[in-house]
Protein backbone atom coordinates (compact mmCIF):
# COMPACT_ATOMS: atom_id res chain seq x y z
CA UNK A 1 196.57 105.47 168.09
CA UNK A 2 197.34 103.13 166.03
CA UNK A 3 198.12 99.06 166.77
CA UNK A 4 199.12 95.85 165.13
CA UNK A 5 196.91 93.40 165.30
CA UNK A 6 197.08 89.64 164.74
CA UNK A 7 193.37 87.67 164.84
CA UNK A 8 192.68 84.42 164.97
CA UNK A 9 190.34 81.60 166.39
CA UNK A 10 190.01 78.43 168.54
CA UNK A 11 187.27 76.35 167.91
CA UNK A 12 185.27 79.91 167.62
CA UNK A 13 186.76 81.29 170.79
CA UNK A 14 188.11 85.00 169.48
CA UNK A 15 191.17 85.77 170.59
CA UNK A 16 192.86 89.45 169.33
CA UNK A 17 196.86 89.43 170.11
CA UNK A 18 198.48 93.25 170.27
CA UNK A 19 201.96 94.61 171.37
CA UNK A 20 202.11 95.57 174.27
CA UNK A 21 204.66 98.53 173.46
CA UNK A 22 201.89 100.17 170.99
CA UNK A 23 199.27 100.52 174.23
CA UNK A 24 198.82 104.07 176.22
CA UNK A 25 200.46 103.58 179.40
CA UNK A 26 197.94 103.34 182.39
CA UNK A 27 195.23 102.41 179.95
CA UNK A 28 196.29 99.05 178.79
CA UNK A 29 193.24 97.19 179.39
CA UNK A 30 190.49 100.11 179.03
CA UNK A 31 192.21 99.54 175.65
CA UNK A 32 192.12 95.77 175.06
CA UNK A 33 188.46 95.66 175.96
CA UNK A 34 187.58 98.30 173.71
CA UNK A 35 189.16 96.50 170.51
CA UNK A 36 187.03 93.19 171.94
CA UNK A 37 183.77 95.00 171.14
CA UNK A 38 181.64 93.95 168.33
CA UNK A 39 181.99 97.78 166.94
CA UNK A 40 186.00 97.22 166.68
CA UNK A 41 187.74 94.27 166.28
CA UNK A 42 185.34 91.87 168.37
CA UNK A 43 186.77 89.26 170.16
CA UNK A 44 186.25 86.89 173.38
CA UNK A 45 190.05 87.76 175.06
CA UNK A 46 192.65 90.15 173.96
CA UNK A 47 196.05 89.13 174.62
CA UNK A 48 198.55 91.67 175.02
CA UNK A 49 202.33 90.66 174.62
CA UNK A 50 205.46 91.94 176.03
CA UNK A 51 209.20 90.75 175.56
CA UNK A 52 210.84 89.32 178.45
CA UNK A 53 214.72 88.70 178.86
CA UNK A 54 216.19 85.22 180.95
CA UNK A 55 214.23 82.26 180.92
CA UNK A 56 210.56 83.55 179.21
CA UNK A 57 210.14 84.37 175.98
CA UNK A 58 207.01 86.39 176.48
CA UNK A 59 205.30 88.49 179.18
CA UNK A 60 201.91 88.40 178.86
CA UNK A 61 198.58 90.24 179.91
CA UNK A 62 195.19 88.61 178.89
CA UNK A 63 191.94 90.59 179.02
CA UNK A 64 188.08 89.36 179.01
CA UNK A 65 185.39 91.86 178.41
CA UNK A 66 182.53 90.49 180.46
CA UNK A 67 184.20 91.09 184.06
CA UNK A 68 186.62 93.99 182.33
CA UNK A 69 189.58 92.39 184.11
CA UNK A 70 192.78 91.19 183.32
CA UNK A 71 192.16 87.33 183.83
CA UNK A 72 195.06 84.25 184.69
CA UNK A 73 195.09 81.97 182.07
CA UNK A 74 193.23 81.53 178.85
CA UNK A 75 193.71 78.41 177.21
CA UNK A 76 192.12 79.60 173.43
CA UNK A 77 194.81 82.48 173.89
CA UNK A 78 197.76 80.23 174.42
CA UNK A 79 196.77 78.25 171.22
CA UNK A 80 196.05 81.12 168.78
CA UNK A 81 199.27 82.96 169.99
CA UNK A 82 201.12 79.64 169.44
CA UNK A 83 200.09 79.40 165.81
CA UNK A 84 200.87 83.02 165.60
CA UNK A 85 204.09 82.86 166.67
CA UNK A 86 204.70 80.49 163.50
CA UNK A 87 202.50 81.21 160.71
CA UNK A 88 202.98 85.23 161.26
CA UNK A 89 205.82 87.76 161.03
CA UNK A 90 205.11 88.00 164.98
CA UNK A 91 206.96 85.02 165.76
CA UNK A 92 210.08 87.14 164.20
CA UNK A 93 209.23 89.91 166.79
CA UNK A 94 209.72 87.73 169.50
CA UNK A 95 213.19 85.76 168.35
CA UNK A 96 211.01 82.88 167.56
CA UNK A 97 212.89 80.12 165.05
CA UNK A 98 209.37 79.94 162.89
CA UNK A 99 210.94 77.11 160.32
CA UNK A 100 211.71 75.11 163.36
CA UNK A 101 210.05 71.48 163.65
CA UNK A 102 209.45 72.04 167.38
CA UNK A 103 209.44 75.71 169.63
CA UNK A 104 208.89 75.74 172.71
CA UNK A 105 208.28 79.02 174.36
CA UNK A 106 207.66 79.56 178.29
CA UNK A 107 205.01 82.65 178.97
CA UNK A 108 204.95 84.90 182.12
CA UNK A 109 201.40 84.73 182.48
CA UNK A 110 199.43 86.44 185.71
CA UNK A 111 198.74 82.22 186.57
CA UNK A 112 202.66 81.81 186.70
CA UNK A 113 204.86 80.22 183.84
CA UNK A 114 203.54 78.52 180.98
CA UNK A 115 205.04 76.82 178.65
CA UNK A 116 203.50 76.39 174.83
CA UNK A 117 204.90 73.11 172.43
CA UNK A 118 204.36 73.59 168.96
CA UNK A 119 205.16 71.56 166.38
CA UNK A 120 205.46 72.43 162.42
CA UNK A 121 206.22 71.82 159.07
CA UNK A 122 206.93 74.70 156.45
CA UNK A 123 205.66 77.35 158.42
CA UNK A 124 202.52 75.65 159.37
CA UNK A 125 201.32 75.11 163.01
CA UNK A 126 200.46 71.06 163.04
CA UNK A 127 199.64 70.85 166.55
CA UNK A 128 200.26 73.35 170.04
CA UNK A 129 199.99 71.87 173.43
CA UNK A 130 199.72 74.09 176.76
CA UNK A 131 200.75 73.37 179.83
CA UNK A 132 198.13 74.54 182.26
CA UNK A 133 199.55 73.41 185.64
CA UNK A 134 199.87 76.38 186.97
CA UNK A 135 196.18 76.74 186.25
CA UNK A 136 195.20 73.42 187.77
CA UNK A 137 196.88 74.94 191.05
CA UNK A 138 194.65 77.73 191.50
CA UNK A 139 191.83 75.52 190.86
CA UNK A 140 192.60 73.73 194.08
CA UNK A 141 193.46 76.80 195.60
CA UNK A 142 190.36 78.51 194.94
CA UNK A 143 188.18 75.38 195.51
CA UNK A 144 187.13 72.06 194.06
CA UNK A 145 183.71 71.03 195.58
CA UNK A 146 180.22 70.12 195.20
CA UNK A 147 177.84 72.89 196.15
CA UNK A 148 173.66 73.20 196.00
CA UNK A 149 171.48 76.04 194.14
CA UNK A 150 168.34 75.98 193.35
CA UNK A 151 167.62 72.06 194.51
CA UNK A 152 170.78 71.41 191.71
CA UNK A 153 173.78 69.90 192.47
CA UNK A 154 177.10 71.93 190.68
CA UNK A 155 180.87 71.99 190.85
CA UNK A 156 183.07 74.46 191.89
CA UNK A 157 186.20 73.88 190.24
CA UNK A 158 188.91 77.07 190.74
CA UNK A 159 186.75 79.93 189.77
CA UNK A 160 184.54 78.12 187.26
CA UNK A 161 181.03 77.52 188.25
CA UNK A 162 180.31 73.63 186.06
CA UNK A 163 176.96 72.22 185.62
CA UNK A 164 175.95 68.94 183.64
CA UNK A 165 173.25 69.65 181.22
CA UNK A 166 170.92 66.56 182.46
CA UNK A 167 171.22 67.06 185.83
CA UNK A 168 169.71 70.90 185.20
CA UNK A 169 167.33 69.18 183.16
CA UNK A 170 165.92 66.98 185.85
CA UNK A 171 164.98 69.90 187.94
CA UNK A 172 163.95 72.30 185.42
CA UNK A 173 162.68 70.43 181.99
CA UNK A 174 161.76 73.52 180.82
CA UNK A 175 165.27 74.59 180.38
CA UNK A 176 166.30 75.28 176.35
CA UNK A 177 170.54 74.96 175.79
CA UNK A 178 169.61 75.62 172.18
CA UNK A 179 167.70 79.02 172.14
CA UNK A 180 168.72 80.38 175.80
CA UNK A 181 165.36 81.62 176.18
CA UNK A 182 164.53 84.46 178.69
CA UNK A 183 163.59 81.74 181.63
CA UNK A 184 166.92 79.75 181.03
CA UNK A 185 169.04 82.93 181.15
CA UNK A 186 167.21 83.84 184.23
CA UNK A 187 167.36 80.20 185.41
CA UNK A 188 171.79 80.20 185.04
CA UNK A 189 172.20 84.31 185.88
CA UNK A 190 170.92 83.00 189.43
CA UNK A 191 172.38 80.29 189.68
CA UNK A 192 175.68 81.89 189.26
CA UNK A 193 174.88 85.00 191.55
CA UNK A 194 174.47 82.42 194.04
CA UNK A 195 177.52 80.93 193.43
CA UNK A 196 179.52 84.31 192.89
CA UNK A 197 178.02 85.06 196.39
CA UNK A 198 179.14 82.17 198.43
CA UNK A 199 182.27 81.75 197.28
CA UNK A 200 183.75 85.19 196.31
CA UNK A 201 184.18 84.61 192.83
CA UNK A 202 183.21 87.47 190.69
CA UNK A 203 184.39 86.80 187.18
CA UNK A 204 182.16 85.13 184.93
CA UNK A 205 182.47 81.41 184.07
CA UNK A 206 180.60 78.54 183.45
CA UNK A 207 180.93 75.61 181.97
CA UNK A 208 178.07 72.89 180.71
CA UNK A 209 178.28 69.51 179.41
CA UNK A 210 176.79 66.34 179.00
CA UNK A 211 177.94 63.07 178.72
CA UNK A 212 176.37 62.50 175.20
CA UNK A 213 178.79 62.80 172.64
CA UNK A 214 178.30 62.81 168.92
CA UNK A 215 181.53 62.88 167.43
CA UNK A 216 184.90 60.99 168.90
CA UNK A 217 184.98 62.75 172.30
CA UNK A 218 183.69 61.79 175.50
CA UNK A 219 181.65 64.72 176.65
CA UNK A 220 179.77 67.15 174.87
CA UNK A 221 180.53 70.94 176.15
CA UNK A 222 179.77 74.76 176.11
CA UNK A 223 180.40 77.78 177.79
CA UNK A 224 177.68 80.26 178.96
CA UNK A 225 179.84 82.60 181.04
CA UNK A 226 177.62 85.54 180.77
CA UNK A 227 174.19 84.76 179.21
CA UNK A 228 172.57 87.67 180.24
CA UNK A 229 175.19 89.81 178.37
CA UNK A 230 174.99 87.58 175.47
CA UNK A 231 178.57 85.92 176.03
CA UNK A 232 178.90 82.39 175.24
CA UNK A 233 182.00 80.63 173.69
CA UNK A 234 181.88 77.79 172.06
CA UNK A 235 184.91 76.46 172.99
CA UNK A 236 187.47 77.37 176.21
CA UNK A 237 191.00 76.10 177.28
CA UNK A 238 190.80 77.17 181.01
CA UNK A 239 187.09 75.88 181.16
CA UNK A 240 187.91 72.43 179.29
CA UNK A 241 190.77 72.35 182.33
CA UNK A 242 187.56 73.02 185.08
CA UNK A 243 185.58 70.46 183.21
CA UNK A 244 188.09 67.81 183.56
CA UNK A 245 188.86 68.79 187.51
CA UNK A 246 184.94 68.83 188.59
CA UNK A 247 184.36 65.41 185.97
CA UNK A 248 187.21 63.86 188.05
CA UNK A 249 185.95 64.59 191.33
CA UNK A 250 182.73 63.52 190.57
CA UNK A 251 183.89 60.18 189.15
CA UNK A 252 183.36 60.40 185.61
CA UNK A 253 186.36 59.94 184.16
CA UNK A 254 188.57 56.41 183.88
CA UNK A 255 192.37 56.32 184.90
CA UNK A 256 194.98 54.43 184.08
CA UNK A 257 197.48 53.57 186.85
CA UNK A 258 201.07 53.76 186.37
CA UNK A 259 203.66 53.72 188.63
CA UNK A 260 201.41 55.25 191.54
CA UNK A 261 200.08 57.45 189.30
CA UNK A 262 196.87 57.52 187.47
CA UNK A 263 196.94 59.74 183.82
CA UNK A 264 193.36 60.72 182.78
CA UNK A 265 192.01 62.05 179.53
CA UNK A 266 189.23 63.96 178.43
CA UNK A 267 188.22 64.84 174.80
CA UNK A 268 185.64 67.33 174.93
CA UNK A 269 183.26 68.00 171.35
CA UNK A 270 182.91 72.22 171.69
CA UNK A 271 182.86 74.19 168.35
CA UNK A 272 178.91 74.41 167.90
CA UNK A 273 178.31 78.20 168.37
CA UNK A 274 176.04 78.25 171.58
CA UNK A 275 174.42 74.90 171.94
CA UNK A 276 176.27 72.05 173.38
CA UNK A 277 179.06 69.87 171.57
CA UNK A 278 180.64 70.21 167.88
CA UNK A 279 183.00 69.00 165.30
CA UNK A 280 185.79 70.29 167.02
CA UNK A 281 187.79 68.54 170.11
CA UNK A 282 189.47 69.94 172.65
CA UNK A 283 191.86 67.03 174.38
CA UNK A 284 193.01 67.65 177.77
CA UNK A 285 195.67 65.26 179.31
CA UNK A 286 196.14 65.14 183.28
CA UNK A 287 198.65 63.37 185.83
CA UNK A 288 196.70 62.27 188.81
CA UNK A 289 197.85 61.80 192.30
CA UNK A 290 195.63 60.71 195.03
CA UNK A 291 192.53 62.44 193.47
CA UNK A 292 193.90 65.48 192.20
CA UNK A 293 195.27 66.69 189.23
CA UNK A 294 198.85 67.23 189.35
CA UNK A 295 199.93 68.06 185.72
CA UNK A 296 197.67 69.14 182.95
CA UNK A 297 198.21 69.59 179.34
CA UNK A 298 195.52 71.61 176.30
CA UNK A 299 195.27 71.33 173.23
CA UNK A 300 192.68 72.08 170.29
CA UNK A 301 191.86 70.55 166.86
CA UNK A 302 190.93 73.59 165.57
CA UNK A 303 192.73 76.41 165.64
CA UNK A 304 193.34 79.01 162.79
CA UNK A 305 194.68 82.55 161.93
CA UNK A 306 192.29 84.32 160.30
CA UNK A 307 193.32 88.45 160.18
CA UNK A 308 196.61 90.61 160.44
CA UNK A 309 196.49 94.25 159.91
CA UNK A 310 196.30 97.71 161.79
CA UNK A 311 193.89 98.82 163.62
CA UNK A 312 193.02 102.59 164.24
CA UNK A 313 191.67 103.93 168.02
């Protein structure tokens, strides 16, 4: 079997985009989570893209290896596929105007519709900003709420399990965010089998942060989604979303009132490998109404293509 294969990056989350026309039938994402494995192509998501006639320009199917499920929304996928719908001859698959100044293309995700804005200049991505509404919605639909493990107070926000990196601190100073040593994996596996038990979720995601930044953001983040299978990304679009849900709810975040409504922004330092913060800033944008989020934009300072080729299975 063999597949085209565009690569590319987001603040060193891995994303692999393939055509959904060159998978087996039936075996779509046994496929996709092969190619994510270190002995293939080695990624954090696969995205696998379809064309779609009326109003989207893409159907899409995204695919984590951790949970070996085909997940809702990935934020890191959105970006790399924007830049590769640009920068690479895959934008011409698609019917994509690639020496446009601005494209915007609307996505069939599993989530619901969302819609990518890119803006360029001779072929080059300059900046891509998601829309991640739809993913904001089943946040609230899943559950946005304080909850207690282990004497330490965490947020539930949609399916993402958050936890600040001081509070965790306070009631185990033992814990290492640099090393993840055997007690701190232990520490955050139960943690999150806790919280995978009392609330249902059973996909992997976590997000940690601290409010001491280093660079120009206003939070300093990682995510440990699956420490005890040696998965952490350094930088996530649907977990920067979480971040900014459970930091609102918790009060951590200044608005700015407008008309009745309050916009909020977060810029998050991620981009450090596995420990906490980095150069690079993701910047999430949010409408607020009465405490929740009611509109929510992504985007990334750092987001590159960095292989095209075949691939052999």
């Amino acid at each position: 079997m063999k597949l085209d294969f565009v690569r590319g990056h987001m603040g060193g989350n891995l994303i692999i985009l393939v055509l959904g026309e060159q998978m087996p039938p039936g075996k779509e994402l046994e496929t996709a989570v092969k190619l994510l494995k270190p002995e293939y192509l080695y990624g954090h998501e696969a995205g696998i893209l379809y064309p779609r006639k009326g109003d989207f320009g893409l159907k899409v199917k995204i695919a984590e290896p951790t949970s070996q499920c085909f997940i809702s929304a990935c934020g890191g996928f959105t970006q790399v596929l924007g830049a590769a719908l640009i920068e690479t001859e895959l934008g011409d698959k698609f019917g994509i105007n690639r020496h446009a100044a601005r494209t915007e293309v609307l996505l069939d995700t599993d989530g619901g519709p969302t819609k990518l804005y890119i803006e360029s200049s001779e072929g080059k991505v300059k900046s891509i900003k998601t829309d991640m509404t739809a993913f904001v919605r089943e946040c609230y639909r899943r559950g946005v709420k304080p909850l207690h493990y282990e004497g330490l107070e965490v947020m539930q926000a949609g399916k993402f399990l958050v936890l600040e990196a001081d509070r965790c601190k306070s009631i185990f100073p033992w814990v290492d965010f640099i090393n993840w040593d055997l007690r701190t994996r232990e520490m955050l596996t139960t943690i999150q089998d806790q919280f995978a038990g009392e609330t249902g979720e059973q996909e992997y995601n976590v997000v940690l942060y601290d409010r001491n930044p280093q660079y120009a953001g206003d939070m300093r983040v990682v995510y440990p989604h699956c420490v005890k299978a040696d998965y952490i990304e350094p930088s996530c679009g649907t977990g920067t979303v979480a971040l900014g849900i459970a930091a609102l709810a918790r009060g951590e975040l200044p608005q700015v009132s407008t008309n009745g409504l309050h916009t909020v922004s977060l810029k998050a330092e991620c981009g450090g490998g596995r420990e906490l913060g980095g150069p690079d800033i993701s910047i999430l944008e949010m409408i607020v109404e009465k405490g929740r989020v009611i509109e929510a934009a992504f985007s990334h300072s750092n987001v590159e293509i960095t292989s095209v080729g075949k691939g052999w299975l």
